[in-house]
Protein backbone atom coordinates (compact mmCIF):
# COMPACT_ATOMS: atom_id res chain seq x y z
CA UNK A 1 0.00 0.00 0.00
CA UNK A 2 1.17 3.31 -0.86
CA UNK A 3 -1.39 5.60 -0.25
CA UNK A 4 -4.66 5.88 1.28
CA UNK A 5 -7.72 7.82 0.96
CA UNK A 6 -10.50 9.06 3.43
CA UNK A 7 -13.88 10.48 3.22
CA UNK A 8 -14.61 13.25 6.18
CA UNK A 9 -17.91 13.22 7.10
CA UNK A 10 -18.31 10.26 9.93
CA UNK A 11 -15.06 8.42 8.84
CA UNK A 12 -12.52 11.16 10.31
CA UNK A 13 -14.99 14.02 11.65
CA UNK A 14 -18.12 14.81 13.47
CA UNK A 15 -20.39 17.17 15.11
CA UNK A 16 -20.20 17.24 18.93
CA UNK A 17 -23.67 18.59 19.09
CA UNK A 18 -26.89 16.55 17.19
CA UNK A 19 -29.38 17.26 14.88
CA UNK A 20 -31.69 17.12 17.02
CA UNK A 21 -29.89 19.08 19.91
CA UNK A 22 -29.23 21.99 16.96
CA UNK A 23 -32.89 21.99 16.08
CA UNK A 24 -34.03 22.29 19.29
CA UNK A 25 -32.24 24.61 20.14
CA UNK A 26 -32.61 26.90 17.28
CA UNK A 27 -36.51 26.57 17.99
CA UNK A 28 -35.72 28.38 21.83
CA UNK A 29 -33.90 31.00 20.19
CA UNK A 30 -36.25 31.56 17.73
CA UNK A 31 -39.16 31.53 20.18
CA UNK A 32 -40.74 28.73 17.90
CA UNK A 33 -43.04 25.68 19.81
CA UNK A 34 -40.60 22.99 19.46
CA UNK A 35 -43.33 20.55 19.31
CA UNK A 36 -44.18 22.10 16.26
CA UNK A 37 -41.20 20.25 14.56
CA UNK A 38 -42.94 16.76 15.63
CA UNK A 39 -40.49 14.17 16.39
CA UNK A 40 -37.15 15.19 16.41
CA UNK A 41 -35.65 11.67 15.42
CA UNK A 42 -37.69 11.61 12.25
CA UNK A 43 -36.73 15.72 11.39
CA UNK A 44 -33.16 14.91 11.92
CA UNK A 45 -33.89 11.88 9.16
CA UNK A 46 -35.41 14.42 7.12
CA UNK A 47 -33.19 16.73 7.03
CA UNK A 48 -30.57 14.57 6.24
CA UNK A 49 -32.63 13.50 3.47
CA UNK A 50 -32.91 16.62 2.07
CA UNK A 51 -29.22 17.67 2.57
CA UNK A 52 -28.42 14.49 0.22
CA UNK A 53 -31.42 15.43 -2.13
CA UNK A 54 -30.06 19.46 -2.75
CA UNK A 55 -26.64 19.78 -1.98
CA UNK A 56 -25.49 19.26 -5.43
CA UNK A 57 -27.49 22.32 -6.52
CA UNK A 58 -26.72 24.70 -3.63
CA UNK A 59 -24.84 27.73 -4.39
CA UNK A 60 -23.94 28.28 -0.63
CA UNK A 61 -24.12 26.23 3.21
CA UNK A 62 -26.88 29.31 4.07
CA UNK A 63 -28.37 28.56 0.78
CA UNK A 64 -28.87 25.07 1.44
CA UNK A 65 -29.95 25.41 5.17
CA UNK A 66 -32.98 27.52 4.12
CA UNK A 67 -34.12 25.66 1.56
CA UNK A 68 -34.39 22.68 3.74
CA UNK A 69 -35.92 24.43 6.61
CA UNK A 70 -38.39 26.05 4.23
CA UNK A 71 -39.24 22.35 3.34
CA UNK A 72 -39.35 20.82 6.22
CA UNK A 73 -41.31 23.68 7.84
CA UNK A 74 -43.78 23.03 4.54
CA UNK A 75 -43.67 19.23 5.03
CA UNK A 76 -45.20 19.84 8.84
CA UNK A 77 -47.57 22.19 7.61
CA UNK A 78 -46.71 25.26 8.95
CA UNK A 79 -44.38 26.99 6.83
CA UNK A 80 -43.87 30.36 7.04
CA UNK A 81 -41.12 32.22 5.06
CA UNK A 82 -39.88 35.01 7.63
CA UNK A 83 -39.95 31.65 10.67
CA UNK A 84 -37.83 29.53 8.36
CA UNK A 85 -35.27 32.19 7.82
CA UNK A 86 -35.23 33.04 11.22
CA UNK A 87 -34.75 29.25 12.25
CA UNK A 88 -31.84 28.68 9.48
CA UNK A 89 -30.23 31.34 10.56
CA UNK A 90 -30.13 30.23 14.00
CA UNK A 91 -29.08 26.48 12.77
CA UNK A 92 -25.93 28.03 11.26
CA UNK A 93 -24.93 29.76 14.39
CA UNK A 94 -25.36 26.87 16.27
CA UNK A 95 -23.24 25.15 14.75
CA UNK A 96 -20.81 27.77 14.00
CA UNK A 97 -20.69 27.92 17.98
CA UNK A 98 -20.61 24.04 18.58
CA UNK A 99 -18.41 22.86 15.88
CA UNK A 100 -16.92 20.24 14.51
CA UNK A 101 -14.18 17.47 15.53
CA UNK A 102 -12.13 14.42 14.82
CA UNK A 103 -12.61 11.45 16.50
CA UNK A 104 -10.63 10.23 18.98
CA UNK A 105 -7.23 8.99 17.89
CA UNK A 106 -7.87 10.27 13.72
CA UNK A 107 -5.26 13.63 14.08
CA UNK A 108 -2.54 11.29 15.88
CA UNK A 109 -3.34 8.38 13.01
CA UNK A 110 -3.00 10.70 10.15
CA UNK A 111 -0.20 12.53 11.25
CA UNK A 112 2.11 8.79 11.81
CA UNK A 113 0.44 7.90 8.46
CA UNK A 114 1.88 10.70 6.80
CA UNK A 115 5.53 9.46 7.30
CA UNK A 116 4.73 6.24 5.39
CA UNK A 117 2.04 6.87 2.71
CA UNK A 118 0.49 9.42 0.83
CA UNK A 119 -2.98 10.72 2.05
CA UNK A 120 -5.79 12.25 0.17
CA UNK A 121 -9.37 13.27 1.35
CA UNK A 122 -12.61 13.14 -0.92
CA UNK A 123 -15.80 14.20 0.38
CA UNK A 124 -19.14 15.33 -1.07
CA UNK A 125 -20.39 18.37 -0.44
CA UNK A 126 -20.19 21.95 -0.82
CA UNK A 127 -17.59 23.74 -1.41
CA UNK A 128 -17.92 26.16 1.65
CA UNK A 129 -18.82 23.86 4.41
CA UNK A 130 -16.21 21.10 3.63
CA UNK A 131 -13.59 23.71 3.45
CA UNK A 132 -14.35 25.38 6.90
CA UNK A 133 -14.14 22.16 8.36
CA UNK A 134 -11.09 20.99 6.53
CA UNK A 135 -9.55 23.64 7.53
CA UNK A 136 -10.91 24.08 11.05
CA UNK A 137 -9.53 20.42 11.99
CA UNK A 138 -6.05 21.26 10.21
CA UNK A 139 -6.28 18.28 8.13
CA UNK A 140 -5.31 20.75 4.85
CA UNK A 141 -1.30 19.69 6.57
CA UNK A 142 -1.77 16.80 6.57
CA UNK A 143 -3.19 15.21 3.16
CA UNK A 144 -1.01 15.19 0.07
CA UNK A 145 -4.71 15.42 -2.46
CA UNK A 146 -7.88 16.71 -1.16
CA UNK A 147 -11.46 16.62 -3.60
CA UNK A 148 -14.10 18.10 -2.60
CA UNK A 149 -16.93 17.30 -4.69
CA UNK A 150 -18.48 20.91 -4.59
CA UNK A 151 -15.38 22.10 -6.50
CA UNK A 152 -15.24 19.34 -9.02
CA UNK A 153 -18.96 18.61 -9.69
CA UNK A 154 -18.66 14.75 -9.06
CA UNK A 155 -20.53 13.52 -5.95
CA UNK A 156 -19.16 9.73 -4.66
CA UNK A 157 -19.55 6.91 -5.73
CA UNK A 158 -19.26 8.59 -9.60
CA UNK A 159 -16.61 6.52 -11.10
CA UNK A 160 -15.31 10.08 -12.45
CA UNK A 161 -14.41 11.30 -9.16
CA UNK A 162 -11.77 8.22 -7.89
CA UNK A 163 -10.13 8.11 -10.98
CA UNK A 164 -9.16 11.98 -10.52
CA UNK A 165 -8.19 11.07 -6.83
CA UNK A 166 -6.07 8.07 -8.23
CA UNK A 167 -4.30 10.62 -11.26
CA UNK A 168 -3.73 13.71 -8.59
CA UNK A 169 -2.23 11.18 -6.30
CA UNK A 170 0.12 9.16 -8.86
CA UNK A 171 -0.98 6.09 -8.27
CA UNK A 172 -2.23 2.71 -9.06
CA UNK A 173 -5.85 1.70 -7.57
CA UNK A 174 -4.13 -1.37 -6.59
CA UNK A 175 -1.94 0.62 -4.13
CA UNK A 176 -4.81 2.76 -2.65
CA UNK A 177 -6.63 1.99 0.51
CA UNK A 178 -9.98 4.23 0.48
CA UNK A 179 -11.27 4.72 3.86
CA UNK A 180 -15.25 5.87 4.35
CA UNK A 181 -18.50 5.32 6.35
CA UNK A 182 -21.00 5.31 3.32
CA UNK A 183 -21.24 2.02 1.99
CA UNK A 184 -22.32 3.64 -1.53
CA UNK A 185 -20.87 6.40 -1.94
CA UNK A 186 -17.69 5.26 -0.56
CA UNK A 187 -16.98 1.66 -0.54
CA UNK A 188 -18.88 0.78 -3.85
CA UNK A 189 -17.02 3.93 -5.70
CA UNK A 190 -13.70 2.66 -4.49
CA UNK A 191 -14.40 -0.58 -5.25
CA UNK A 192 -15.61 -0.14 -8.76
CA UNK A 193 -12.38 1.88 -9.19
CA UNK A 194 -10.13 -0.70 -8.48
CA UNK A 195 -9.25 0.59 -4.63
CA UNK A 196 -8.67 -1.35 -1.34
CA UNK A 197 -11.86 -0.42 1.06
CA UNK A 198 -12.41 -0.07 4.57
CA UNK A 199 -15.72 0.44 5.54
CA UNK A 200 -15.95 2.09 9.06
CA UNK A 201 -19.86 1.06 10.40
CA UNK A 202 -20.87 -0.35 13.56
CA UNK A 203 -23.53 -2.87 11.24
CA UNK A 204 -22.87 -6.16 12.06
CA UNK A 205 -23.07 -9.04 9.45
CA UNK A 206 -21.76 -9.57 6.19
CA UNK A 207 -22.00 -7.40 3.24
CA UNK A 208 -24.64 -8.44 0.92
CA UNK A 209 -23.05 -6.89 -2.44
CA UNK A 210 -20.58 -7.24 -4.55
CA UNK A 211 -18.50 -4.80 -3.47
CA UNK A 212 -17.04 -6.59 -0.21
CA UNK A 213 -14.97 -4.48 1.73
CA UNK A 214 -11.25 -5.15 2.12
CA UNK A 215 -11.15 -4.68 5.90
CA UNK A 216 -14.49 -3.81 8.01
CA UNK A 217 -13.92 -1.55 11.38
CA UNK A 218 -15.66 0.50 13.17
CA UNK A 219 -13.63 3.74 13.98
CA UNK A 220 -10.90 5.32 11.90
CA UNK A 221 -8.45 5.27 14.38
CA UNK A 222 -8.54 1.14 14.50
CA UNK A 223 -6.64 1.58 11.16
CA UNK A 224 -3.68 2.50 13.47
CA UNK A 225 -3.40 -1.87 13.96
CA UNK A 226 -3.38 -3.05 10.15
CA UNK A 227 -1.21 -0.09 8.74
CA UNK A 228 1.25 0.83 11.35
């Protein structure tokens, strides 16, 4: 192996505060019934939904965040323009506040990794948000190639996409160990490109799909034990 790729989202970062924490929060500032949002599991679900649904057409992070507040306010039928600016707005400062962070062990991993292999990053997303949190949790040092699909226009698992990572990084797929959380986006687009995978998941079982994953963990950091 001489190099290894990582996806950022829930494979090397994530948000100390939840969805659902954010949301209900935002509501208090905002002076808006929380139990107007319904369940706060299945809004969280939505909104992730949505996020996946829009992101590739967003022009900005604040953009996006209205849009799906706007729906999801529609969606619970009581949508109100000036209330779902008011309540995006408050998202984004919530987590502008709150933050984001690696897991436990990922900045010590990456930098010993970095003294043996090359490292890339290629996450979905756009442009904006994946660079203020690239940036915020330094790992712009650290990786030799970083993709972000905002900038390039190709969303995992597009073949397109992991063939750019393999060319910027100078390498063969057969070399390349692609690290990621989504089995779809991640594994499956690695996979199809000729990478090494390793799926990070806490499912249990065995992969039902063709694309079986080279090595199956269930934090970043456990990479540390195979690679090291």
């Amino acid at each position: 192996m001489r190099a290894i790729g990582f996806d950022l989202d829930w494979t090397l970062s994530y948000y100390p505060v939840s969805l659902q924490q954010v949301w209900q929060e935002a509501a208090s500032r905002c002076s808006f019934p929380v139990a107007l949002l319904g369940d706060l599991d299945s809004l969280a679900r939505r909104y992730n939904e949505l996020w996946l649904d829009n992101e590739r057409a967003a022009s900005s992070k604040e953009a996006l965040r209205l849009h799906i507040t706007t729906s999801l306010l529609d969606e619970l039928g009581t949508g109100n323009p000036e209330i779902a600016l008011k309540l995006a707005q408050a998202f984004g400062d919530i987590r502008n506040e709150t933050g984001i962070a690696a897991y436990p062990g990922v900045a010590e991993l990456l930098a010993d990794l970095t003294k043996e292999y090359k490292l890339a990053l290629y996450t979905n997303g756009p442009s904006d948000i994946q660079w203020e949190k690239i940036h915020a949790l330094g790992f712009d040092q650290l990786m030799d190639v970083i993709l972000v699909a905002g900038d390039i226009g190709i969303y995992k698992p597009d073949l397109r996409g992991f063939t750019l990572l393999l060319e910027q990084l100078d390498e063969a797929a057969k070399h390349v160990l692609f690290v990621g959380d989504n089995y779809d986006a991640d594994i499956t687009g690695a996979h199809n490109a000729g990478m090494y995978t390793a799926w990070v998941t806490d499912t249990e079982g065995t992969v039902i799909d063709s694309a079986q994953p080279t090595i199956i963990i269930s934090a970043a950091a456990q990479l540390r034990e195979a690679l090291l």
